[in-house]
ModelCIF file with pLDDT and N, C-alpha, C, O atoms, coordinates in Angstrom:
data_MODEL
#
_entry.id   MODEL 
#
_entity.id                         1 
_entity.type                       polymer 
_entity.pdbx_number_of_molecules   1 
#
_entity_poly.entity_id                      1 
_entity_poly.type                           'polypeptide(L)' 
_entity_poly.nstd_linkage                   no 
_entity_poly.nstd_monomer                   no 
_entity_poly.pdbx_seq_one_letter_code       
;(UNK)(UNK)(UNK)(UNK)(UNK)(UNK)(UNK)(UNK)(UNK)(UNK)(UNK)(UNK)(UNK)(UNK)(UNK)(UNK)
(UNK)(UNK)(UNK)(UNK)(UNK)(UNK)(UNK)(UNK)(UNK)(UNK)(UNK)(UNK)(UNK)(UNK)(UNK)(UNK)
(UNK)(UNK)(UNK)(UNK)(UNK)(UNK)(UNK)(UNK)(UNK)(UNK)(UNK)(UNK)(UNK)(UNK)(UNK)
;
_entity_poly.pdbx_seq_one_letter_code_can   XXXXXXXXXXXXXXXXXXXXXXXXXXXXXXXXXXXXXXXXXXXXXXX 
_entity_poly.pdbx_strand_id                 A 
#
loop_
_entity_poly_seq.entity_id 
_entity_poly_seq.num 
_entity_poly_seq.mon_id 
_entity_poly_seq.hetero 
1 1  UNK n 
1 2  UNK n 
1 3  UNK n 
1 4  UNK n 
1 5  UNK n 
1 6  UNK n 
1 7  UNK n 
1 8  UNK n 
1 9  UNK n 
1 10 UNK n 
1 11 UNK n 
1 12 UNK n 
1 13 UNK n 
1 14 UNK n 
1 15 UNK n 
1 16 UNK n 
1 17 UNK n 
1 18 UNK n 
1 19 UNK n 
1 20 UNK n 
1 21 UNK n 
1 22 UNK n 
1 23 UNK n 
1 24 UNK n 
1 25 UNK n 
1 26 UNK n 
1 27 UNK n 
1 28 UNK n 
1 29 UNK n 
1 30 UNK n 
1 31 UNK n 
1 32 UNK n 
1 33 UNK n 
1 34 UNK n 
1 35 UNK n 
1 36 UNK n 
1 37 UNK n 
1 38 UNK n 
1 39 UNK n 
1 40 UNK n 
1 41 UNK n 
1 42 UNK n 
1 43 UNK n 
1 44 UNK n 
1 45 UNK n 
1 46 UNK n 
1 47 UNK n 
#
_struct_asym.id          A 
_struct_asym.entity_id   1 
#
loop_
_ma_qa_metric.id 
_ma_qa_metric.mode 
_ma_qa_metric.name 
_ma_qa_metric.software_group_id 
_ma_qa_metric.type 
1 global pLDDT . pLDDT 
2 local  pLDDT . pLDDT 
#
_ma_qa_metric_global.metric_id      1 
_ma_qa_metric_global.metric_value   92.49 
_ma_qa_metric_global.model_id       1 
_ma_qa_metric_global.ordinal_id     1 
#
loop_
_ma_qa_metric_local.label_asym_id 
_ma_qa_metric_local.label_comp_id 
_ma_qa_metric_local.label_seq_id 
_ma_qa_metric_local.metric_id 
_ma_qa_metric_local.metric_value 
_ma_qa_metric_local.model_id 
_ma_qa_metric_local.ordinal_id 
A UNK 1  2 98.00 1 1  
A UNK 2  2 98.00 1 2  
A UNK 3  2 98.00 1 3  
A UNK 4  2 98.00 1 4  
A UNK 5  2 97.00 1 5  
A UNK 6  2 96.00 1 6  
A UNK 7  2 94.00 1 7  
A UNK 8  2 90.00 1 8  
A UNK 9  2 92.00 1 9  
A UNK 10 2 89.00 1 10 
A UNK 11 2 87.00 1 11 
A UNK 12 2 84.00 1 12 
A UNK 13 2 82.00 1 13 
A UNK 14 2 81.00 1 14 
A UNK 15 2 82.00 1 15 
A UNK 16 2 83.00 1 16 
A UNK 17 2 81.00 1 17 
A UNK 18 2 81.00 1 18 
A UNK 19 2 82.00 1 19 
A UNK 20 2 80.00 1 20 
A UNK 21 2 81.00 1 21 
A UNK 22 2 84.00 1 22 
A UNK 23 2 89.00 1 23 
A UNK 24 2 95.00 1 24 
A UNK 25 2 96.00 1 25 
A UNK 26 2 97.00 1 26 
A UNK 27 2 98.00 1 27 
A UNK 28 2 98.00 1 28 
A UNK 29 2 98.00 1 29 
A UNK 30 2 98.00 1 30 
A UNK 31 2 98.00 1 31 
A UNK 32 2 97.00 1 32 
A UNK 33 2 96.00 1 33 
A UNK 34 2 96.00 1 34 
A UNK 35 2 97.00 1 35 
A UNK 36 2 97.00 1 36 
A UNK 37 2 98.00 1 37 
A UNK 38 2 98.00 1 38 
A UNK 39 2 98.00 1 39 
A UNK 40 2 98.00 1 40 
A UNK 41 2 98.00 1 41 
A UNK 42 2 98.00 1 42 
A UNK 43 2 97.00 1 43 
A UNK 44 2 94.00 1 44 
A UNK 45 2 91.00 1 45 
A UNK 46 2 94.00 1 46 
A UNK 47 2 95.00 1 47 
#
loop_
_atom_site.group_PDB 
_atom_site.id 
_atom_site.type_symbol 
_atom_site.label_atom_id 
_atom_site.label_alt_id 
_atom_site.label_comp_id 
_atom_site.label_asym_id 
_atom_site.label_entity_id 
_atom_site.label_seq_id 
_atom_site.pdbx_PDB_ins_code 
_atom_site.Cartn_x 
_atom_site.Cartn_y 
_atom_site.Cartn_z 
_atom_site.occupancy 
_atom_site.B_iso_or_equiv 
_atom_site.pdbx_formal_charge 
_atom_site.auth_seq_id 
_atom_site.auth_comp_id 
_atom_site.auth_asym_id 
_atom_site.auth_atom_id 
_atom_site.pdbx_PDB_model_num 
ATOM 1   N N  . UNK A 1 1  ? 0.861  -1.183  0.000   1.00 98.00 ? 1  UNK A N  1 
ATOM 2   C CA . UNK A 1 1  ? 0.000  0.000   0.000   1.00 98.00 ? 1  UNK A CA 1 
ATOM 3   C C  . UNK A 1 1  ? 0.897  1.233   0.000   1.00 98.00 ? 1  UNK A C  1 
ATOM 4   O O  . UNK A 1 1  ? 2.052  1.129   0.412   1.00 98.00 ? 1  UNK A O  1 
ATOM 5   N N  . UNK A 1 2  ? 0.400  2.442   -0.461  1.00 98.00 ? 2  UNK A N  1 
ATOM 6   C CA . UNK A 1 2  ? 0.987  3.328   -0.989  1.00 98.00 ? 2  UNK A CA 1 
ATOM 7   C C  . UNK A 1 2  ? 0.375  5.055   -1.054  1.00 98.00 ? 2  UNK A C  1 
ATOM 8   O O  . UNK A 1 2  ? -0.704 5.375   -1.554  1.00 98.00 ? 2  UNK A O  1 
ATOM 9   N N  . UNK A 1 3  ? 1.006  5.660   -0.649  1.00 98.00 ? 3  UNK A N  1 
ATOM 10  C CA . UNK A 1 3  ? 0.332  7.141   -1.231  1.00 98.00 ? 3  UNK A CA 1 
ATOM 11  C C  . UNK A 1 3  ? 1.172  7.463   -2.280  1.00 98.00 ? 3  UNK A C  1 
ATOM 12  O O  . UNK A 1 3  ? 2.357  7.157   -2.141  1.00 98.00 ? 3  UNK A O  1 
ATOM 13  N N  . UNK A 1 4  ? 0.693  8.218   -3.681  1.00 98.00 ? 4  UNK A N  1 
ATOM 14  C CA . UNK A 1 4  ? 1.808  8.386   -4.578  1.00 98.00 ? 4  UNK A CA 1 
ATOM 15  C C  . UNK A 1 4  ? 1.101  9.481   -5.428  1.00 98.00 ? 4  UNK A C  1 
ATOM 16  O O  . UNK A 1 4  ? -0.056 9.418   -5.844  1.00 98.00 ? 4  UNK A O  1 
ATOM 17  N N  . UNK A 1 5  ? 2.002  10.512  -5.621  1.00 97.00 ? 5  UNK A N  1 
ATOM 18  C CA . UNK A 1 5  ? 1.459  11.779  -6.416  1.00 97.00 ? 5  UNK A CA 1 
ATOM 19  C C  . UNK A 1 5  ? 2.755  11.725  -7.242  1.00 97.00 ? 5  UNK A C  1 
ATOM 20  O O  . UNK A 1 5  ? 3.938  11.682  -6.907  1.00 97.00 ? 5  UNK A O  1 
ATOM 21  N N  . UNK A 1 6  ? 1.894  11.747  -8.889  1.00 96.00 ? 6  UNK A N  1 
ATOM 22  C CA . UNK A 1 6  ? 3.036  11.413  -9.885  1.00 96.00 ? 6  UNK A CA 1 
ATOM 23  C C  . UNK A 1 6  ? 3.033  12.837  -10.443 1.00 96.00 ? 6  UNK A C  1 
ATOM 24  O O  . UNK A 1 6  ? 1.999  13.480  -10.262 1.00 96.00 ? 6  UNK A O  1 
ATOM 25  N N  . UNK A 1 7  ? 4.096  13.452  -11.128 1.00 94.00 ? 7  UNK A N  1 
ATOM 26  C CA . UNK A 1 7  ? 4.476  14.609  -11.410 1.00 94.00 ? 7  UNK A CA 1 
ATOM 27  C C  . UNK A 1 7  ? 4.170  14.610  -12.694 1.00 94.00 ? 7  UNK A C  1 
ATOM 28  O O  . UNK A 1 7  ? 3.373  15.410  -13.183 1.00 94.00 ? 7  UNK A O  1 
ATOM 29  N N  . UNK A 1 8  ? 4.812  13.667  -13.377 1.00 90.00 ? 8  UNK A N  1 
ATOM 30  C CA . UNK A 1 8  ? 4.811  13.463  -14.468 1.00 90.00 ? 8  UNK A CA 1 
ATOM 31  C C  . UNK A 1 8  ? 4.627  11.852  -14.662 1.00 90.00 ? 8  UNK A C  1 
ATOM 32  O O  . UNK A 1 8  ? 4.711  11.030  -13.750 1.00 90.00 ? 8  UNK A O  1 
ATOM 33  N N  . UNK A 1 9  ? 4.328  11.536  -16.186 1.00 92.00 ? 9  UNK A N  1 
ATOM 34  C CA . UNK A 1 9  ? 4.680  10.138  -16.638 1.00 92.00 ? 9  UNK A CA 1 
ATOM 35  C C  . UNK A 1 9  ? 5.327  9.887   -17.969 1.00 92.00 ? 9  UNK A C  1 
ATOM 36  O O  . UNK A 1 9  ? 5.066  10.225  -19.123 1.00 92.00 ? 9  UNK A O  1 
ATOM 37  N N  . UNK A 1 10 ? 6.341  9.117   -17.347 1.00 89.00 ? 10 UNK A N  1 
ATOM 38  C CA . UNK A 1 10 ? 7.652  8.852   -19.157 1.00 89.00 ? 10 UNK A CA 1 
ATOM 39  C C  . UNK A 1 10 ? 6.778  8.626   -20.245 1.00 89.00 ? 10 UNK A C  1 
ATOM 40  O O  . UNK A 1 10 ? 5.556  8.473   -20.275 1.00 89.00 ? 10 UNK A O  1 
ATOM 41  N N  . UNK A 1 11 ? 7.648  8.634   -21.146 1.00 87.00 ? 11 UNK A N  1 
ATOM 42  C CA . UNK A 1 11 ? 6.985  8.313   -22.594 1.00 87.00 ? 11 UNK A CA 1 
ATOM 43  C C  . UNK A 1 11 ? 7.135  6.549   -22.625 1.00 87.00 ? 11 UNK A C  1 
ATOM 44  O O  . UNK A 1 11 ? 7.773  6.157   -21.648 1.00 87.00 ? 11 UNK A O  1 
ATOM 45  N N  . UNK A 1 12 ? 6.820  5.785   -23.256 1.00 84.00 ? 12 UNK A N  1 
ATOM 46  C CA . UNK A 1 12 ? 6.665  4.523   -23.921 1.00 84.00 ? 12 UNK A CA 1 
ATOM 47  C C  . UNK A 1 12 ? 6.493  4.309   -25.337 1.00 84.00 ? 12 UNK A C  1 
ATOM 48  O O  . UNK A 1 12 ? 5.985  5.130   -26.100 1.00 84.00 ? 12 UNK A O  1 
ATOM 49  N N  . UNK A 1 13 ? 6.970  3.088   -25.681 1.00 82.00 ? 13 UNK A N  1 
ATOM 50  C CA . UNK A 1 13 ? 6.329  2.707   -27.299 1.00 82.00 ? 13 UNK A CA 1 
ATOM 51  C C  . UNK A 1 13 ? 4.909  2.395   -27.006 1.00 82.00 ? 13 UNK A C  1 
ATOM 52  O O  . UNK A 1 13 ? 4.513  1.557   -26.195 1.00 82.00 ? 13 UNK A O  1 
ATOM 53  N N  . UNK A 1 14 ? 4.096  3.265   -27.855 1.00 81.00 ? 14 UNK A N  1 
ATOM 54  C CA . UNK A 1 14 ? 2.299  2.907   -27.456 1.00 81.00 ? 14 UNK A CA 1 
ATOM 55  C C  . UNK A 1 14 ? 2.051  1.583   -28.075 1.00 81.00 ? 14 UNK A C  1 
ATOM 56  O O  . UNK A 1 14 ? 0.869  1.281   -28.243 1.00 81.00 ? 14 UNK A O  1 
ATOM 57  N N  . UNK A 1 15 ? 3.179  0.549   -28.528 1.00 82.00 ? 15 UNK A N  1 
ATOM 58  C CA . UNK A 1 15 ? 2.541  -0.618  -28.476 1.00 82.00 ? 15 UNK A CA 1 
ATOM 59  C C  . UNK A 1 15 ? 3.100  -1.190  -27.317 1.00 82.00 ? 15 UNK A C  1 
ATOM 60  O O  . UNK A 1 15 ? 2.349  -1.870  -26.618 1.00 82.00 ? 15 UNK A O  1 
ATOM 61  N N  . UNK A 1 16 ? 3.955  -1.085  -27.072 1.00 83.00 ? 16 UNK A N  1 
ATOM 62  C CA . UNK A 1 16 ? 4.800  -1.748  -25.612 1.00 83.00 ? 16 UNK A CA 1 
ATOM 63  C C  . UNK A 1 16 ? 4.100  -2.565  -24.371 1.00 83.00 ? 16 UNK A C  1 
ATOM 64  O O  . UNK A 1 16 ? 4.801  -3.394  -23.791 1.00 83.00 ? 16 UNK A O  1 
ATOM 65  N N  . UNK A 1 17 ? 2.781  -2.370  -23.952 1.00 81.00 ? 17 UNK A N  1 
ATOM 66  C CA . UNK A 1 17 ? 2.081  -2.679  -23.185 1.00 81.00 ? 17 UNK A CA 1 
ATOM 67  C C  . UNK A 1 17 ? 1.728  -4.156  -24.179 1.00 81.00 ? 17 UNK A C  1 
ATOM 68  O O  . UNK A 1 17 ? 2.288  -5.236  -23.991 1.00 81.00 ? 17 UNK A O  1 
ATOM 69  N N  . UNK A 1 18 ? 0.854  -3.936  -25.069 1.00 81.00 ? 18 UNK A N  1 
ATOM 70  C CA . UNK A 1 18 ? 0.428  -5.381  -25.909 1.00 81.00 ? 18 UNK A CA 1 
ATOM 71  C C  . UNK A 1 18 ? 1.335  -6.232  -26.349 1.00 81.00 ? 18 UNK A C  1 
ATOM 72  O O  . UNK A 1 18 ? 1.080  -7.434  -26.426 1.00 81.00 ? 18 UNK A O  1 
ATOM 73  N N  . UNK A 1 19 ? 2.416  -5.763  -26.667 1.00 82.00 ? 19 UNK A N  1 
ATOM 74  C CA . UNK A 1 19 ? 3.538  -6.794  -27.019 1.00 82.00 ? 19 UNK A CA 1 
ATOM 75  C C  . UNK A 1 19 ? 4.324  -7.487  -25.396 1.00 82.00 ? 19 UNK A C  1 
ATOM 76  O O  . UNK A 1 19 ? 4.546  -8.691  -25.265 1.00 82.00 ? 19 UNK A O  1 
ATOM 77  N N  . UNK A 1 20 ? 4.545  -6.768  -24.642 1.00 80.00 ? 20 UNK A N  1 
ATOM 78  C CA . UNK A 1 20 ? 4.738  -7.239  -23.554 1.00 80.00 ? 20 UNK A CA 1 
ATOM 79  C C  . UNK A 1 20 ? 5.928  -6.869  -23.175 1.00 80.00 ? 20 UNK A C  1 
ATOM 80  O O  . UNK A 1 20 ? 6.543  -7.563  -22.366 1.00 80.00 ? 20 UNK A O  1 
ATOM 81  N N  . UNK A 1 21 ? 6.518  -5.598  -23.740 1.00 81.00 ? 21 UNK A N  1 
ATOM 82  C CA . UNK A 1 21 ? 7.717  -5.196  -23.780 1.00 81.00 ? 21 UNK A CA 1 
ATOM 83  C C  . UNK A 1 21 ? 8.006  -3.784  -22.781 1.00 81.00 ? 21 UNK A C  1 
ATOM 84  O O  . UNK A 1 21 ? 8.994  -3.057  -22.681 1.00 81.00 ? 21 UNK A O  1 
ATOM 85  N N  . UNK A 1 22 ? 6.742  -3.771  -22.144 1.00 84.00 ? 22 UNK A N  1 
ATOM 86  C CA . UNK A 1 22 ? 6.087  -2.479  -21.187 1.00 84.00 ? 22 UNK A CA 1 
ATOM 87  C C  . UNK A 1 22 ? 7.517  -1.994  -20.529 1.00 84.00 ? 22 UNK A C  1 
ATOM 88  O O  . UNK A 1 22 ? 8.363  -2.862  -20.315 1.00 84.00 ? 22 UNK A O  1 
ATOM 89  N N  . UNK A 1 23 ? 7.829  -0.474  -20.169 1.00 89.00 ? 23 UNK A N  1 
ATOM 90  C CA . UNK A 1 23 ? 8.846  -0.408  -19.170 1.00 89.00 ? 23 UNK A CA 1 
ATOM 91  C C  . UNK A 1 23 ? 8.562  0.410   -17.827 1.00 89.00 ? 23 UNK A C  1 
ATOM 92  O O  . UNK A 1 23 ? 8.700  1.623   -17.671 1.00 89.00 ? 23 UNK A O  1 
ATOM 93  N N  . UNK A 1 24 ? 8.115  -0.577  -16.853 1.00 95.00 ? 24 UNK A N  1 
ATOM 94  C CA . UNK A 1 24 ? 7.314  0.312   -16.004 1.00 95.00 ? 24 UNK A CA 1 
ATOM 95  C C  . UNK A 1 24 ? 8.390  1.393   -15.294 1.00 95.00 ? 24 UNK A C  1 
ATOM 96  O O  . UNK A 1 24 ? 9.620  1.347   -15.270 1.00 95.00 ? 24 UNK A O  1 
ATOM 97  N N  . UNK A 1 25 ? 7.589  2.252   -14.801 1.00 96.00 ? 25 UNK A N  1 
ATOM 98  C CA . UNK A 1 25 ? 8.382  3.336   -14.078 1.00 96.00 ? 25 UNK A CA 1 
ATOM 99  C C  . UNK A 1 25 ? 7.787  2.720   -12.408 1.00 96.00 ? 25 UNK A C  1 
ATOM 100 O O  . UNK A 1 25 ? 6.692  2.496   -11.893 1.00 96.00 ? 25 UNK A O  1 
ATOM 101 N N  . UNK A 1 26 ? 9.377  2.621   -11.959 1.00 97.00 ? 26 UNK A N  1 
ATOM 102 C CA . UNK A 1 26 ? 8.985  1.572   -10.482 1.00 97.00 ? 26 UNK A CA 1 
ATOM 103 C C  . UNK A 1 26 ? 8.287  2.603   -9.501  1.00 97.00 ? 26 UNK A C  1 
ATOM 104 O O  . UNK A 1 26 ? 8.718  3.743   -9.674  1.00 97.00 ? 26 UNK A O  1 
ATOM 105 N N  . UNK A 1 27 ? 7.308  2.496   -8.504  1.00 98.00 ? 27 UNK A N  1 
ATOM 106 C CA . UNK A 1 27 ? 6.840  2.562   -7.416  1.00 98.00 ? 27 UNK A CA 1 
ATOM 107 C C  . UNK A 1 27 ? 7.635  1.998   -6.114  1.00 98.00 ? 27 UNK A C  1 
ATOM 108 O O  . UNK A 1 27 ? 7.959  2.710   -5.163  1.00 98.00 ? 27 UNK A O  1 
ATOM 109 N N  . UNK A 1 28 ? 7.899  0.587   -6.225  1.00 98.00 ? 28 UNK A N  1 
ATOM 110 C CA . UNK A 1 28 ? 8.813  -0.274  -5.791  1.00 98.00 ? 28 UNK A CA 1 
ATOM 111 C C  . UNK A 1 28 ? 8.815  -1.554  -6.260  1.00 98.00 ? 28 UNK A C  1 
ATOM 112 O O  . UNK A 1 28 ? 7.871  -2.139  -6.792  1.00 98.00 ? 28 UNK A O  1 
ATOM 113 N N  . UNK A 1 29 ? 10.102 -2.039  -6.005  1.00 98.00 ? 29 UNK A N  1 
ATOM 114 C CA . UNK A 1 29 ? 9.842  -3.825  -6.754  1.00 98.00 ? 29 UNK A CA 1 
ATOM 115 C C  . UNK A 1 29 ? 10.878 -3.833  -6.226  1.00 98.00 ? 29 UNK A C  1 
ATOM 116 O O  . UNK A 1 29 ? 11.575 -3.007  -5.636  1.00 98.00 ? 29 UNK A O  1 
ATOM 117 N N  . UNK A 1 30 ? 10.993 -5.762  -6.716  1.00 98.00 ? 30 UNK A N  1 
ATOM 118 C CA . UNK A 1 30 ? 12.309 -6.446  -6.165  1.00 98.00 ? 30 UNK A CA 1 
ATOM 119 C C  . UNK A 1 30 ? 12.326 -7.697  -7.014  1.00 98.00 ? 30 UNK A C  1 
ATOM 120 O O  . UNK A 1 30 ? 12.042 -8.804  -6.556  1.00 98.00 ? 30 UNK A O  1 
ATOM 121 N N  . UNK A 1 31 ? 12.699 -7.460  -8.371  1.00 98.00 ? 31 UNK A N  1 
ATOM 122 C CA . UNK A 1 31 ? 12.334 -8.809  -9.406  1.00 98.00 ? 31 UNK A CA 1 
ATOM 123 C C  . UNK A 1 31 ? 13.072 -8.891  -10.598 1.00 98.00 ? 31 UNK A C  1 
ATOM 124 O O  . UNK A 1 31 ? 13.354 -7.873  -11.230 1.00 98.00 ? 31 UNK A O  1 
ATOM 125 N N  . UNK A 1 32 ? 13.484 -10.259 -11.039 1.00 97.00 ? 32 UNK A N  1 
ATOM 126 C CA . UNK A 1 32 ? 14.104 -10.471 -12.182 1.00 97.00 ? 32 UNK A CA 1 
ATOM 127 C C  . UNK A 1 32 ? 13.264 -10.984 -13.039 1.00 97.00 ? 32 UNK A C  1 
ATOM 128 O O  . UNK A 1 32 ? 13.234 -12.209 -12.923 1.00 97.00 ? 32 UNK A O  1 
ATOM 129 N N  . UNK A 1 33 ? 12.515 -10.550 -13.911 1.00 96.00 ? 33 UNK A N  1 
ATOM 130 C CA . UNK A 1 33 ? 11.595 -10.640 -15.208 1.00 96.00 ? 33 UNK A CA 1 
ATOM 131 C C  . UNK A 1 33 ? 11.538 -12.339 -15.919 1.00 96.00 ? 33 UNK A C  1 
ATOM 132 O O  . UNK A 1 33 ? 10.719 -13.198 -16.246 1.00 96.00 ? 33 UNK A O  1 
ATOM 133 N N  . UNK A 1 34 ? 13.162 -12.064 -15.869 1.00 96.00 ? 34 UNK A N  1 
ATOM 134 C CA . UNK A 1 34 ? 13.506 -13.006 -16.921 1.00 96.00 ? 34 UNK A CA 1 
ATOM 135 C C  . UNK A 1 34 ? 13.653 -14.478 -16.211 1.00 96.00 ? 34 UNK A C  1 
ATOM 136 O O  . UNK A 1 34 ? 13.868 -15.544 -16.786 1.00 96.00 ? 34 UNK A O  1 
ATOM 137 N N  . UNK A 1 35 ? 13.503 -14.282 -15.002 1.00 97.00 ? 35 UNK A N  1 
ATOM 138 C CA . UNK A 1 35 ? 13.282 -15.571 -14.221 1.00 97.00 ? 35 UNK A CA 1 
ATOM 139 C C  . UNK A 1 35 ? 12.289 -15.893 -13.489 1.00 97.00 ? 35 UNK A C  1 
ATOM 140 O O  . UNK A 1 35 ? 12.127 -16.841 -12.721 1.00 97.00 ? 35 UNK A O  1 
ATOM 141 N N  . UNK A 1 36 ? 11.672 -15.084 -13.764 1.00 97.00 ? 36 UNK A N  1 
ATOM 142 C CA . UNK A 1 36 ? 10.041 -14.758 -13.303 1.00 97.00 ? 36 UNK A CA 1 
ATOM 143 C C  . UNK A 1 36 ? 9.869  -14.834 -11.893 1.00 97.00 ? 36 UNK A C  1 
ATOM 144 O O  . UNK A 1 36 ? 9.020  -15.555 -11.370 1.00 97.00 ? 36 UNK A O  1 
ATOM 145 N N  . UNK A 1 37 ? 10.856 -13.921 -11.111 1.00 98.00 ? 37 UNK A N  1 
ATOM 146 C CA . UNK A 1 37 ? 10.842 -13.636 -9.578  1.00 98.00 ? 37 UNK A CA 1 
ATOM 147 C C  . UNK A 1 37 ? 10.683 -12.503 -9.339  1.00 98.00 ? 37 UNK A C  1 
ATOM 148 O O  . UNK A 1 37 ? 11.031 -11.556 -10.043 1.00 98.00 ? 37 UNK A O  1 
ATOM 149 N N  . UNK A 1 38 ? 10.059 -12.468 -8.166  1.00 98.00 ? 38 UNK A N  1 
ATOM 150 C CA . UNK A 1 38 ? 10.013 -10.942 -7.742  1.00 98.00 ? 38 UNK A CA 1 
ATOM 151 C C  . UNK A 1 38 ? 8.557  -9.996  -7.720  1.00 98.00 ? 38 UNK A C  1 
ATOM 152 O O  . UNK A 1 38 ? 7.428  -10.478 -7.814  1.00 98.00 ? 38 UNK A O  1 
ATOM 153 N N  . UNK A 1 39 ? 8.711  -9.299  -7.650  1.00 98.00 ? 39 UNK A N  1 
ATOM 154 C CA . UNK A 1 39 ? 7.448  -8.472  -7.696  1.00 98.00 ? 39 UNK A CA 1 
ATOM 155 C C  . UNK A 1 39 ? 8.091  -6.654  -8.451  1.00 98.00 ? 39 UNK A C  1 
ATOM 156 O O  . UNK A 1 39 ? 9.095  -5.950  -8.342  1.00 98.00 ? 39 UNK A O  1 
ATOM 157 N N  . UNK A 1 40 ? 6.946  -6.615  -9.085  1.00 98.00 ? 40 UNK A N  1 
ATOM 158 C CA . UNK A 1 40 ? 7.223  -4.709  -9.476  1.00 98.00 ? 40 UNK A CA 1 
ATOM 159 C C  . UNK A 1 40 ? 5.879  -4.188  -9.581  1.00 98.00 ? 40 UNK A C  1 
ATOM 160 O O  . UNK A 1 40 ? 4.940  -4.898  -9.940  1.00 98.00 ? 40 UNK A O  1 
ATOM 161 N N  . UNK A 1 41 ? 5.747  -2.822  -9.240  1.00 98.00 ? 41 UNK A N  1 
ATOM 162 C CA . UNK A 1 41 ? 4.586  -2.094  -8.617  1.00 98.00 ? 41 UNK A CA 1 
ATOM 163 C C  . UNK A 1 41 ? 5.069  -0.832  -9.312  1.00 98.00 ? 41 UNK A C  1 
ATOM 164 O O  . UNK A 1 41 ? 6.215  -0.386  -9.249  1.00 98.00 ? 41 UNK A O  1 
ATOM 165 N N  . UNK A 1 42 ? 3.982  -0.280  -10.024 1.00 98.00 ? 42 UNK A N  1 
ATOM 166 C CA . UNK A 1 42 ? 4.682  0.660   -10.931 1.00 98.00 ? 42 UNK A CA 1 
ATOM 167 C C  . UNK A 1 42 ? 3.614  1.101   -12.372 1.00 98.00 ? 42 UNK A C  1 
ATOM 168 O O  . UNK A 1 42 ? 2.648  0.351   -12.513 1.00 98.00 ? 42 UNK A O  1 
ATOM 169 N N  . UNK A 1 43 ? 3.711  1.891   -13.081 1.00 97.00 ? 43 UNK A N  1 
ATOM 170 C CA . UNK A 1 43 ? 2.751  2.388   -13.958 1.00 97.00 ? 43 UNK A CA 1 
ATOM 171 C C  . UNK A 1 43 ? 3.869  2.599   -15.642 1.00 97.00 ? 43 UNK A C  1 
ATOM 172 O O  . UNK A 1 43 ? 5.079  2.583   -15.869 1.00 97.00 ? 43 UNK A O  1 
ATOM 173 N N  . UNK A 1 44 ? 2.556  2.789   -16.522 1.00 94.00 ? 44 UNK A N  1 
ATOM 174 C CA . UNK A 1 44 ? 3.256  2.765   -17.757 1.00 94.00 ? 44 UNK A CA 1 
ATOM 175 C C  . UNK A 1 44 ? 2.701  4.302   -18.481 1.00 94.00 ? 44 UNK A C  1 
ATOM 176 O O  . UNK A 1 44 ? 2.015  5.125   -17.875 1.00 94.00 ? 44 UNK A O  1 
ATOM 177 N N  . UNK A 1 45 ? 2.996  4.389   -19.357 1.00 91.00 ? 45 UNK A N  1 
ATOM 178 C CA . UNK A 1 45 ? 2.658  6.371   -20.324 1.00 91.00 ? 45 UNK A CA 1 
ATOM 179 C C  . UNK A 1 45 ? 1.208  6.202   -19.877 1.00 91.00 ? 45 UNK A C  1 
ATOM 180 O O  . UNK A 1 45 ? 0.427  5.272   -19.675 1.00 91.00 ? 45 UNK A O  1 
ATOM 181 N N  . UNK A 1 46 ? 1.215  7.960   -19.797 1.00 94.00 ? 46 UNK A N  1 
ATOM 182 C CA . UNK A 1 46 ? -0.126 8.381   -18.715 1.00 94.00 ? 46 UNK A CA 1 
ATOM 183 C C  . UNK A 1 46 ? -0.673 7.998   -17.591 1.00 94.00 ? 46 UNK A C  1 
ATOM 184 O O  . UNK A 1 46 ? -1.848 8.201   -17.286 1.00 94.00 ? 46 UNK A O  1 
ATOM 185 N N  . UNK A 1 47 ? 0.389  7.263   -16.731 1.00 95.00 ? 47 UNK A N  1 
ATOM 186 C CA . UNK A 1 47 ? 0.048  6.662   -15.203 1.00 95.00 ? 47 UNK A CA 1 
ATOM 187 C C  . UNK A 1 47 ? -1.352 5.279   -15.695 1.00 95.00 ? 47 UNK A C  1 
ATOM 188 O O  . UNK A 1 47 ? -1.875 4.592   -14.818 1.00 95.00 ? 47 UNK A O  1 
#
């Protein structure tokens, strides 16, 4: 759980989300993708 006031939000490739190539901007995490551990908490273009 979290309070979070975003200032801004990065840009992305606007397909990036559907292909699966998303790059979230972290909140917090603790994870390696590619081994499918961990956790990430976090948003993609336009929050």
């Amino acid at each position: 759980s979290i309070w979070a006031a975003p200032r801004a939000f990065e840009w992305d490739d606007p397909e990036a989300a559907a292909n699966g190539r998303a790059n979230l901007t972290a909140i917090v995490g603790q994870y390696n993708k590619d081994k499918k551990q961990g956790f990430l908490l976090g948003y993609e273009r336009y929050g």
